[in-house]
C-alpha atoms as a PDB file:
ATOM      1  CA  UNK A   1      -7.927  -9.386  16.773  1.00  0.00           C
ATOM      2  CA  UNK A   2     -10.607  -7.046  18.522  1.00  0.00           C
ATOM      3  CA  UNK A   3     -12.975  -5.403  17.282  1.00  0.00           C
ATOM      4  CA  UNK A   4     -11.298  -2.175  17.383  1.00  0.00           C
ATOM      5  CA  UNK A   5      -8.315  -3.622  15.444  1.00  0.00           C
ATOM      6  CA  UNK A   6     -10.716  -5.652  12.750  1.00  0.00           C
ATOM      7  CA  UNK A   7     -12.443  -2.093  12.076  1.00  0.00           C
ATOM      8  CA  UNK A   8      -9.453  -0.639  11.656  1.00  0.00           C
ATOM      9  CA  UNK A   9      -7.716  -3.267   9.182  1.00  0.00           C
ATOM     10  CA  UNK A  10     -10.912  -3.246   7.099  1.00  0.00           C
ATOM     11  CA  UNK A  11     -11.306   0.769   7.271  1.00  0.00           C
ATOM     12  CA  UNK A  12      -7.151   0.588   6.355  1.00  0.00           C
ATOM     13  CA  UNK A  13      -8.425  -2.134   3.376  1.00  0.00           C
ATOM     14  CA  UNK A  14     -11.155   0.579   1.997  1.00  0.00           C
ATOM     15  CA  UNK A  15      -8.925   3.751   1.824  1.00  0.00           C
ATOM     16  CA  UNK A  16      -5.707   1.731   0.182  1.00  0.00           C
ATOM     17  CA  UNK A  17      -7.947   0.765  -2.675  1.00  0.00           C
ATOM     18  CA  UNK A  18      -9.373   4.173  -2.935  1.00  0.00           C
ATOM     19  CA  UNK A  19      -6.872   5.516  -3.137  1.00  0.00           C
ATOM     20  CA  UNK A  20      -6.090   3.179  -6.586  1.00  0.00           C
ATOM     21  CA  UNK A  21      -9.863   4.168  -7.497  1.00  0.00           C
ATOM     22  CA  UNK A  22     -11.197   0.571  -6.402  1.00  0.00           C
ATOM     23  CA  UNK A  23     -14.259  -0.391  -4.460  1.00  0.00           C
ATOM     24  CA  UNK A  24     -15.031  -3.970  -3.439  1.00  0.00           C
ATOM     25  CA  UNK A  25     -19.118  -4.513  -3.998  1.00  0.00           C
ATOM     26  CA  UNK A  26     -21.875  -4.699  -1.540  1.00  0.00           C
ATOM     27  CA  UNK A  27     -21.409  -8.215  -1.035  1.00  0.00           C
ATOM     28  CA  UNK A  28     -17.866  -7.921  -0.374  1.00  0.00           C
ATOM     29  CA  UNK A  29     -18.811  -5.111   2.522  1.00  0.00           C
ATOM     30  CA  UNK A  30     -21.543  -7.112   4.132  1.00  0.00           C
ATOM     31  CA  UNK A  31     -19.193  -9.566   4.314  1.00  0.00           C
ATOM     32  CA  UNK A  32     -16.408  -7.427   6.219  1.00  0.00           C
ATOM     33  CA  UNK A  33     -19.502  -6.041   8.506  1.00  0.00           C
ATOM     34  CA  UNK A  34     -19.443  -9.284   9.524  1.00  0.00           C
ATOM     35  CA  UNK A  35     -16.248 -10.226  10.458  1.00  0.00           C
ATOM     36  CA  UNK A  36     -15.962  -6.393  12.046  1.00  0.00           C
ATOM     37  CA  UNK A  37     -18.117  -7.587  14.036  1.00  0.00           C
ATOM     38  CA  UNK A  38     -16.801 -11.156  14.267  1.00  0.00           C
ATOM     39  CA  UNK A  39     -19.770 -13.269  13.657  1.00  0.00           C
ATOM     40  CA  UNK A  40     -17.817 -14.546  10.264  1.00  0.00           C
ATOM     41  CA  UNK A  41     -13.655 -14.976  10.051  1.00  0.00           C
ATOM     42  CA  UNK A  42     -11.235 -13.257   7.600  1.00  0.00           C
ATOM     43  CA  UNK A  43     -11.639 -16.570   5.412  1.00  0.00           C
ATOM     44  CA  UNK A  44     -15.176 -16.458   4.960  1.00  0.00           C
ATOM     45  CA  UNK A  45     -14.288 -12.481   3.755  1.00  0.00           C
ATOM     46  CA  UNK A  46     -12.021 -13.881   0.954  1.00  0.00           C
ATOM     47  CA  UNK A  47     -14.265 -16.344  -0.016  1.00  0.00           C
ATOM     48  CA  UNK A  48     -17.057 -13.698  -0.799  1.00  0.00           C
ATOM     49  CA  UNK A  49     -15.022 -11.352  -2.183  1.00  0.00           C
ATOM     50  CA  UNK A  50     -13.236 -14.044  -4.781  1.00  0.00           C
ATOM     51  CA  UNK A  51     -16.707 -14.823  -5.753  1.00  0.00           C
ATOM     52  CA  UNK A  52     -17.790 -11.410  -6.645  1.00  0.00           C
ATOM     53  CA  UNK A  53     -14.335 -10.982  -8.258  1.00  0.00           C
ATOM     54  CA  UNK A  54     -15.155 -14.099 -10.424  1.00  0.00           C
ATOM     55  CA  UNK A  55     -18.290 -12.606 -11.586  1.00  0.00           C
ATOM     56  CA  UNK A  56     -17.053  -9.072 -12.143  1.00  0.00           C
ATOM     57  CA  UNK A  57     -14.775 -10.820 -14.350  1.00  0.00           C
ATOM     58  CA  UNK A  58     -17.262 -12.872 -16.311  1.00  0.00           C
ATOM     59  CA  UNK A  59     -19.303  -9.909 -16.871  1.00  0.00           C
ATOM     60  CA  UNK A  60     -16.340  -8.129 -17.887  1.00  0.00           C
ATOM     61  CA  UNK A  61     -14.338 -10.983 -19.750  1.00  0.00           C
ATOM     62  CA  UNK A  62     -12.229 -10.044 -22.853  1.00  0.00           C
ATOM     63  CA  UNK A  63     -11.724  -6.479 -21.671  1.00  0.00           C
ATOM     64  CA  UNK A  64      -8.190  -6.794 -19.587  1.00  0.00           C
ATOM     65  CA  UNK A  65      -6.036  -9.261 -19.329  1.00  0.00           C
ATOM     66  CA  UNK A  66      -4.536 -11.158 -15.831  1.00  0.00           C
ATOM     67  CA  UNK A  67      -1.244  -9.757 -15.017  1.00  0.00           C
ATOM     68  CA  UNK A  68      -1.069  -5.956 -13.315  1.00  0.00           C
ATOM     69  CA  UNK A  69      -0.588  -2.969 -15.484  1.00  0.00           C
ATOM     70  CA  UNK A  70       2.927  -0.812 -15.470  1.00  0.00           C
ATOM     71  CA  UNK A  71       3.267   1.483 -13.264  1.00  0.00           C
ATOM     72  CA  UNK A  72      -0.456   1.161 -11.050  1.00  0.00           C
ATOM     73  CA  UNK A  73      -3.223  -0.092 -10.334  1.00  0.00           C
ATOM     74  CA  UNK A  74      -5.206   3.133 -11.419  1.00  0.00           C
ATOM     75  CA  UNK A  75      -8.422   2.241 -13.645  1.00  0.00           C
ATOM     76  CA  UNK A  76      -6.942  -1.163 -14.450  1.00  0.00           C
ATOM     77  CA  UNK A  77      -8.223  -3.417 -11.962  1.00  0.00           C
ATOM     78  CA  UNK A  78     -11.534  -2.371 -10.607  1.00  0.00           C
ATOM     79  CA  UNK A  79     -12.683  -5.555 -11.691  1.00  0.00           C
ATOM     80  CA  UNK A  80     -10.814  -7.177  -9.055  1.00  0.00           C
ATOM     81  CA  UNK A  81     -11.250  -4.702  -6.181  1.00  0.00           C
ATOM     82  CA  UNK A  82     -12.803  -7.410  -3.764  1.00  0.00           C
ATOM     83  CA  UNK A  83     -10.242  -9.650  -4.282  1.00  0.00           C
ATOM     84  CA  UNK A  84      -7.284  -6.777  -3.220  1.00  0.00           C
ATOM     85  CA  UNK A  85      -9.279  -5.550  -0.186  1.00  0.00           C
ATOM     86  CA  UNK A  86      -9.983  -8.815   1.220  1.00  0.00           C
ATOM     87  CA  UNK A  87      -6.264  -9.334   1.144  1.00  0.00           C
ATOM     88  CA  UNK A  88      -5.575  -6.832   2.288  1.00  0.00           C
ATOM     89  CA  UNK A  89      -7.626  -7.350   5.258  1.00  0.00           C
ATOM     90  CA  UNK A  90      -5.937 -10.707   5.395  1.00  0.00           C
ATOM     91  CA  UNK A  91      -2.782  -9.151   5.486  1.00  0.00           C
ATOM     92  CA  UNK A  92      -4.013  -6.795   9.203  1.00  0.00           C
ATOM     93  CA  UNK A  93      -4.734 -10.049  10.655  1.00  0.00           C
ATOM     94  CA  UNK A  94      -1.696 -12.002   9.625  1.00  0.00           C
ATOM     95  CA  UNK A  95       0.983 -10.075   9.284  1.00  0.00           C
ATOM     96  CA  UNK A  96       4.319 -11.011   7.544  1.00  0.00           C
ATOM     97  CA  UNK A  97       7.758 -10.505   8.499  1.00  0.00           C
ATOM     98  CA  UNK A  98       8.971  -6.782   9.184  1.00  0.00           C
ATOM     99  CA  UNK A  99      12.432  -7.392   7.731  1.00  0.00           C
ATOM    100  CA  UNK A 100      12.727  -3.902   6.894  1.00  0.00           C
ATOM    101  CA  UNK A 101      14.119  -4.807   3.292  1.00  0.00           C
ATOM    102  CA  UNK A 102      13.050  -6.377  -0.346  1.00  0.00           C
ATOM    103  CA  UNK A 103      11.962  -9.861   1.530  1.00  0.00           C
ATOM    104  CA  UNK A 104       9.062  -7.829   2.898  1.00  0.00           C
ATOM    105  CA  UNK A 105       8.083  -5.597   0.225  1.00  0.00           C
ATOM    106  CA  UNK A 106       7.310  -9.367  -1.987  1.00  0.00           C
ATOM    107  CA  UNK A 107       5.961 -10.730   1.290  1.00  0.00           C
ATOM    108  CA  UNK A 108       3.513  -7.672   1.362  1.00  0.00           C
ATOM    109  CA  UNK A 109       2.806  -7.928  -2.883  1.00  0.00           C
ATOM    110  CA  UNK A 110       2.200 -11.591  -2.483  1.00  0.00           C
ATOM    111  CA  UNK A 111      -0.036 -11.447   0.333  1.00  0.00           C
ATOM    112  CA  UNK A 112      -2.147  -8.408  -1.777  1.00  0.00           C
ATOM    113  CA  UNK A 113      -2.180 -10.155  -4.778  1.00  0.00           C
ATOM    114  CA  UNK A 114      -1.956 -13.941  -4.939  1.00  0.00           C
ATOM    115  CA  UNK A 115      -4.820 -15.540  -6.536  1.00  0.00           C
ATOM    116  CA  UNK A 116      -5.409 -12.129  -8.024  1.00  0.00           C
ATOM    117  CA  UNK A 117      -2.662 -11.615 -10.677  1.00  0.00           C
ATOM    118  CA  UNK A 118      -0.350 -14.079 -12.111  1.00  0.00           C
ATOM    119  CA  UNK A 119       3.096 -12.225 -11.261  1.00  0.00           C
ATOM    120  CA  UNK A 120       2.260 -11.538  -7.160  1.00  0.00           C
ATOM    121  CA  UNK A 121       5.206 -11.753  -5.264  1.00  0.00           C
ATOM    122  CA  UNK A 122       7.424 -11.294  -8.665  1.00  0.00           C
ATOM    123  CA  UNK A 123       9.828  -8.480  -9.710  1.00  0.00           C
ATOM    124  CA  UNK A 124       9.285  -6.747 -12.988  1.00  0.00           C
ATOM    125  CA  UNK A 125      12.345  -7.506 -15.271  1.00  0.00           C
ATOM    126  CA  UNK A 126      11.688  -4.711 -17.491  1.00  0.00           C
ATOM    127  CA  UNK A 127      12.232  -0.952 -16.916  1.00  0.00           C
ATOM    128  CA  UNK A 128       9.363   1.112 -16.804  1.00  0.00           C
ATOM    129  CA  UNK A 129       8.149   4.472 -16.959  1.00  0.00           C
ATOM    130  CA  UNK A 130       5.939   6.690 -14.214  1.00  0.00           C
ATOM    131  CA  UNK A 131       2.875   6.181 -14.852  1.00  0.00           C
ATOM    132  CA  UNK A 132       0.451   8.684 -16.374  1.00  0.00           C
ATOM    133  CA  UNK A 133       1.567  12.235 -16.352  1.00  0.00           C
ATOM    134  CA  UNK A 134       0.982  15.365 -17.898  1.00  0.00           C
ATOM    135  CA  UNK A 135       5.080  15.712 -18.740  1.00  0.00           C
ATOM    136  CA  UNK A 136       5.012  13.803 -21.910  1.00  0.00           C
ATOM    137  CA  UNK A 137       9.526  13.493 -21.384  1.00  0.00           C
ATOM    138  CA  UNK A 138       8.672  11.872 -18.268  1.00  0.00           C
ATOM    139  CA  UNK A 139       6.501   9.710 -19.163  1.00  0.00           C
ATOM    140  CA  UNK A 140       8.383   8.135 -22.035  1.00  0.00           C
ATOM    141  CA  UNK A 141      10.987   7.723 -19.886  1.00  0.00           C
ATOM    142  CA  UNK A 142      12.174   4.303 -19.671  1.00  0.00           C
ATOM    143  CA  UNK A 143      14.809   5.483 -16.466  1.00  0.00           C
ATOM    144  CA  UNK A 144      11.934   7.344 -14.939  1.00  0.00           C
ATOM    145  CA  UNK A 145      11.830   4.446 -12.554  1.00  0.00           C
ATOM    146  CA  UNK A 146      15.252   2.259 -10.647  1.00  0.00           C
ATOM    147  CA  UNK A 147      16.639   0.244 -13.415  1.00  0.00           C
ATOM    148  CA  UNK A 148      14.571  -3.349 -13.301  1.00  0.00           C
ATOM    149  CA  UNK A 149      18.713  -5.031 -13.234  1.00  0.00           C
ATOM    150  CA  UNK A 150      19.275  -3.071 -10.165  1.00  0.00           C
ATOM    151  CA  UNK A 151      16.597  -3.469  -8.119  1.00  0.00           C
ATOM    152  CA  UNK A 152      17.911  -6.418  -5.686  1.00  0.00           C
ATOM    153  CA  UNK A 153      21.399  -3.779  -5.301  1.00  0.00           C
ATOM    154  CA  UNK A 154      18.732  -0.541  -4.861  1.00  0.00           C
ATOM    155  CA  UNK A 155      16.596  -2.461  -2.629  1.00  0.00           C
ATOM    156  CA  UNK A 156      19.793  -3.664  -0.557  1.00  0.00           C
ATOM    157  CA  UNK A 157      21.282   0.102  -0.292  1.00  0.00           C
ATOM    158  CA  UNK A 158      17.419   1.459   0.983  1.00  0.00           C
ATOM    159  CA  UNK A 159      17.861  -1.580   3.597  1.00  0.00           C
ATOM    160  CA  UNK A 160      21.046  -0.360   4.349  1.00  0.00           C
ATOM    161  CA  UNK A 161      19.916   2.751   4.581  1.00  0.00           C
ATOM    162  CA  UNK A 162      17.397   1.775   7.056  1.00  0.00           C
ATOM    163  CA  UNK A 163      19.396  -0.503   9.143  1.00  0.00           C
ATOM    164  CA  UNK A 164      21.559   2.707   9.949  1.00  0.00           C
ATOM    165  CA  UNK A 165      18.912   4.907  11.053  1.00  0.00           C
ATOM    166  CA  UNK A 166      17.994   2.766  13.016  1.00  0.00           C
ATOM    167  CA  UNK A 167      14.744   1.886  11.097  1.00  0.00           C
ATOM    168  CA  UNK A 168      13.843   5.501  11.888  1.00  0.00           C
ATOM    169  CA  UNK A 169      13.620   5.204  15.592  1.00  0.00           C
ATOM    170  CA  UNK A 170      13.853   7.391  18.326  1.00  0.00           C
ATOM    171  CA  UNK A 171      13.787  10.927  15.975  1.00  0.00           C
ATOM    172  CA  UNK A 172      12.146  13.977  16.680  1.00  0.00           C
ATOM    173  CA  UNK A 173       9.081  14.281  15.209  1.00  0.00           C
ATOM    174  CA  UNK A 174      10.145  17.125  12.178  1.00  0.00           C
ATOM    175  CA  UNK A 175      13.175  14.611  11.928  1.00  0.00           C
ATOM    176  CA  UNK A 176      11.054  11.566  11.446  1.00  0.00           C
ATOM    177  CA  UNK A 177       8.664  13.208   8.541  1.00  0.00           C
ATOM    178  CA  UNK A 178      11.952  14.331   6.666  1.00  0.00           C
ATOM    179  CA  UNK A 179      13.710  11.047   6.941  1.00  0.00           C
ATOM    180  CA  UNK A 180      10.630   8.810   6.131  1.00  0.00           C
ATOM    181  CA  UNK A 181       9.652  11.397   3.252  1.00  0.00           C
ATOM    182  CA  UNK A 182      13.219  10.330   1.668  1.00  0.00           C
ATOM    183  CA  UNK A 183      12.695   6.560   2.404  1.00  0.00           C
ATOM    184  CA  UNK A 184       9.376   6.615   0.993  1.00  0.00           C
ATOM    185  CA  UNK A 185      10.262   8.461  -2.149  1.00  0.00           C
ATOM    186  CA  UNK A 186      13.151   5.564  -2.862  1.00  0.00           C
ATOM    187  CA  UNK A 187      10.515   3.461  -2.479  1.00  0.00           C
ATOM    188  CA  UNK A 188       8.682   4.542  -5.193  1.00  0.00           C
ATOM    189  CA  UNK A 189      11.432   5.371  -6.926  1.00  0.00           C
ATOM    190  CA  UNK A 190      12.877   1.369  -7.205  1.00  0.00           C
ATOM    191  CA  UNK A 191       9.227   0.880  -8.439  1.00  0.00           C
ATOM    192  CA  UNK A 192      10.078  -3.194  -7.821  1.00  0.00           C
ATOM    193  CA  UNK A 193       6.830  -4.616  -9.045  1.00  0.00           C
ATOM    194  CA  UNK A 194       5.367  -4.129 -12.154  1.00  0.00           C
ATOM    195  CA  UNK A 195       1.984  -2.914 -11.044  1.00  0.00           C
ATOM    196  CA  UNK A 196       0.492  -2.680  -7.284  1.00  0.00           C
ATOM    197  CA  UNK A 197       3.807  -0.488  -5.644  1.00  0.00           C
ATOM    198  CA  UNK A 198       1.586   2.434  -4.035  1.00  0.00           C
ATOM    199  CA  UNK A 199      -0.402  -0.347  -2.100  1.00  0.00           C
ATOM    200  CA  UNK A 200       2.835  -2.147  -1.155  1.00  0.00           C
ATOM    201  CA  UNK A 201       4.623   1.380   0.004  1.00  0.00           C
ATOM    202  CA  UNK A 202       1.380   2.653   1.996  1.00  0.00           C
ATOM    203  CA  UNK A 203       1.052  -0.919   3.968  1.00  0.00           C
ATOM    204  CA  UNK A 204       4.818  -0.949   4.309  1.00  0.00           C
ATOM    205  CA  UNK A 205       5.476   2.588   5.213  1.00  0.00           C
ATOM    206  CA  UNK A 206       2.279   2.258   7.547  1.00  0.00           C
ATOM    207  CA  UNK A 207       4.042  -0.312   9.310  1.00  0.00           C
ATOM    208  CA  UNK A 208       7.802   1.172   9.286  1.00  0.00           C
ATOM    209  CA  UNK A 209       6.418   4.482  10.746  1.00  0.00           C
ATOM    210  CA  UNK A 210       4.691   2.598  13.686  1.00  0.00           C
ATOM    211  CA  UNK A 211       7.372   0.199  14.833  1.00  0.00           C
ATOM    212  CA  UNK A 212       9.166   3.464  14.724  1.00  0.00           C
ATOM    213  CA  UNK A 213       6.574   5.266  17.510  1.00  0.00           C
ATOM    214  CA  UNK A 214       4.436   7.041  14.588  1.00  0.00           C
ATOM    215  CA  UNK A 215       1.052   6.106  13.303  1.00  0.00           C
ATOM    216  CA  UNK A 216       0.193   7.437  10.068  1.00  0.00           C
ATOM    217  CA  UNK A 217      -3.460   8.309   9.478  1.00  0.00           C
ATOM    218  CA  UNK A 218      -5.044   7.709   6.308  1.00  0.00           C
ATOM    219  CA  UNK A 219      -8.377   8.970   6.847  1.00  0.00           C
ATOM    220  CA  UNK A 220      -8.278  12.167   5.365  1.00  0.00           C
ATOM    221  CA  UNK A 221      -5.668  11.682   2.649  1.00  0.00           C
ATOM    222  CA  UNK A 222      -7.372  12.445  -0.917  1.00  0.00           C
ATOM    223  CA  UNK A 223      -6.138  10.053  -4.156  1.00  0.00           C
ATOM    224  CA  UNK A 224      -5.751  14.149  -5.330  1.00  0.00           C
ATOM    225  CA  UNK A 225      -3.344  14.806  -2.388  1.00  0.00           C
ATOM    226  CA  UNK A 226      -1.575  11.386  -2.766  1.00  0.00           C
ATOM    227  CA  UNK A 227      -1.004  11.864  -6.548  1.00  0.00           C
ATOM    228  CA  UNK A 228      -0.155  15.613  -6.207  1.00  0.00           C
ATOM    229  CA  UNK A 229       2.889  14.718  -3.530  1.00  0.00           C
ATOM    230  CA  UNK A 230       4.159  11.166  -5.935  1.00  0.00           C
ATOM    231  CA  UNK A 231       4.712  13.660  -8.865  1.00  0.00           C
ATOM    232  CA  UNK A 232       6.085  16.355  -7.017  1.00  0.00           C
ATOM    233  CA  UNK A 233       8.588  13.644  -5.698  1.00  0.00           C
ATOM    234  CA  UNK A 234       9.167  12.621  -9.054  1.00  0.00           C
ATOM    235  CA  UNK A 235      10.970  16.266  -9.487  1.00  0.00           C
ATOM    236  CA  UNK A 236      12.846  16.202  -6.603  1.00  0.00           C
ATOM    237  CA  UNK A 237      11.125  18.167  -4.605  1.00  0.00           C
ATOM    238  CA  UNK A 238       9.735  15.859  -0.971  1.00  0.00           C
ATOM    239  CA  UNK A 239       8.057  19.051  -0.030  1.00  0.00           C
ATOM    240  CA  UNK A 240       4.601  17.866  -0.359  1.00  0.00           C
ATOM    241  CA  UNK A 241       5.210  14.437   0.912  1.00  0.00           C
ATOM    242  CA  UNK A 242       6.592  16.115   3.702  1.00  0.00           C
ATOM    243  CA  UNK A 243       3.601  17.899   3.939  1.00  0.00           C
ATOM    244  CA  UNK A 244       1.202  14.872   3.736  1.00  0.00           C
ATOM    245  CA  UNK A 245       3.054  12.641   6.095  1.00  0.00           C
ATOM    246  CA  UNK A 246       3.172  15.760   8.663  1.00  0.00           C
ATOM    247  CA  UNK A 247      -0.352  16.028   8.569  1.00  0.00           C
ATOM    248  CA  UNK A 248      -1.111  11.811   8.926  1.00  0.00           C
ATOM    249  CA  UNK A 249       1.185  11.711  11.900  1.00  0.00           C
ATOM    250  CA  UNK A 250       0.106  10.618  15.360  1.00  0.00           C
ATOM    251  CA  UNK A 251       1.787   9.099  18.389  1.00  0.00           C
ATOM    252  CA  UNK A 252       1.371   5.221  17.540  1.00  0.00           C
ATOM    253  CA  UNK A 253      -1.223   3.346  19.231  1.00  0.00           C
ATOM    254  CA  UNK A 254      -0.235  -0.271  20.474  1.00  0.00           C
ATOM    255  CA  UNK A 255      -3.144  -1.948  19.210  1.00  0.00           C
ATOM    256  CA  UNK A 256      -3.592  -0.618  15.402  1.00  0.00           C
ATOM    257  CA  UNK A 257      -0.737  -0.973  13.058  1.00  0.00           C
ATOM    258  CA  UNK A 258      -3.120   0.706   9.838  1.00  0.00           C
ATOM    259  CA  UNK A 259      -5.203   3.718  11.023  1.00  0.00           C
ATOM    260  CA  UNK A 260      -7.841   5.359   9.652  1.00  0.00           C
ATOM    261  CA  UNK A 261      -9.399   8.034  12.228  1.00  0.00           C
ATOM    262  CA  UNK A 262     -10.286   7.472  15.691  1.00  0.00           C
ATOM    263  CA  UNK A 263      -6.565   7.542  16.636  1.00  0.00           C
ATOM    264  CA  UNK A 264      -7.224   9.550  20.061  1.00  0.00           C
ATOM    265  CA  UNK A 265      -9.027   6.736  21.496  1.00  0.00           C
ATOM    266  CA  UNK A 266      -6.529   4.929  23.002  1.00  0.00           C
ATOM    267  CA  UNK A 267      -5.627   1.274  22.924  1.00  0.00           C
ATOM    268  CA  UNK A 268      -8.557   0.581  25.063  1.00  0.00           C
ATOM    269  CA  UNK A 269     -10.393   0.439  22.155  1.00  0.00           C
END
């Protein structure tokens, strides 16, 4: 990777945990100085930030347990915020196989999580309600999210979906926001992990928007924002997602697959 691209996967890394409320340590972001500026690899990253992870937890041990929490991440795994970001940092450099369908959405939670929680790369078999909300039906809601039976059929029809839309290429740009707003919202709405699915959809939908000739900009998105256009989704309503994702959109750069600012400066960079 250049340096352009390692800055940008560990910029990505930074605003998909803040956006859970998790920041690795100062360990942890020495260490991704480093490879930034490649004097250390991405291992040598994991290996720091699984050692400050191991001590967070000591410090912290008998307060949470090991698997992820229903519904997200959100104030339930701070603890292990070095761990996360220097996967997902791992994931930038690697990849994993853009098969458009379920396959890649457990690639992607594997990659985040292995190491980290005990049920990475595993579908919840229970149903599950949104997660915190002010609606007190919704949130007692066992339906609120795709049935945890169904998900291999729901997962199959998105796919489907997909696969006829050409996996959203060549649209118009007002075209492309309303047809990846409905994607993304199914997304969340099969829910197929038990914790950890807003960090899967933002690296998948990241990289389904720029194979499709769309970048989407993270930098300026607010947890606020992101949480404000979920629950409006929740309702029915895509407006605000539509919103959001018209506002992150950019002509895709060949170099940067995650992209957090900067996106004018060509591929030169």
């Amino acid at each position: 990777m250049t340096p352009a691209e390692r800055a940008s996967a560990v910029a990505f890394a930074l605003k998909n945990c803040a956006l859970e409320a998790m920041m690795p340590g100062e360990a942890t972001l020495r260490a991704a100085v480093a490879y930034e500026q490649g004097i250390e690899d991405v291992s040598h990253l994991i290996d720091v930030a699984d050692e400050q992870t191991a001590m967070r937890l000591h410090v912290a041990e008998g307060k949470g347990g090991d698997r992820l929490s229903d519904g997200s991440l959100d104030d339930h795994a701070t603890d292990r915020a070095d761990a996360v970001f220097a996967r997902t940092v791992l994931l930038a450099e690697r990849r994993w196989n853009p098969s458009g369908d379920l396959d890649e959405l457990v690639a992607i939670h594997k990659g985040l999580f292995e190491g980290v929680f005990d049920d990475a790369g595993k579908l919840r078999t229970a149903s599950t309600t949104r997660e915190v909300t002010n609606d007190r039906a919704l949130a007692a809601n066992p339906e609120a999210f795709f049935p945890a039976v169904l998900i291999e059929t729901g997962a199959l029809n998105i796919a489907t979906e997909l696969a006829d839309k050409r996996n959203l290429h060549a649209m118009d740009r007002d075209v492309f926001v309303h047809a990846f707003s409905v994607i993304y919202d199914e997304l969340g709405y099969l829910h197929p992990f038990r914790g950890g699915n807003a960090m899967v959809l933002r690296i998948f939908g990241s990289r389904l928007a720029h194979d499709a000739g769309w970048d989407l900009d993270w930098g300026e998105v607010t947890r606020e924002a992101y949480r404000t256009a979920k629950h409006t989704a929740y309702r029915g309503d895509l407006s605000a997602f539509e919103r959001l994702f018209d506002g992150m959109l950019r002509p895709a750069n060949p170099t940067r697959v995650f992209l957090i600012a900067g996106w004018d400066q060509g591929p030169a960079h």
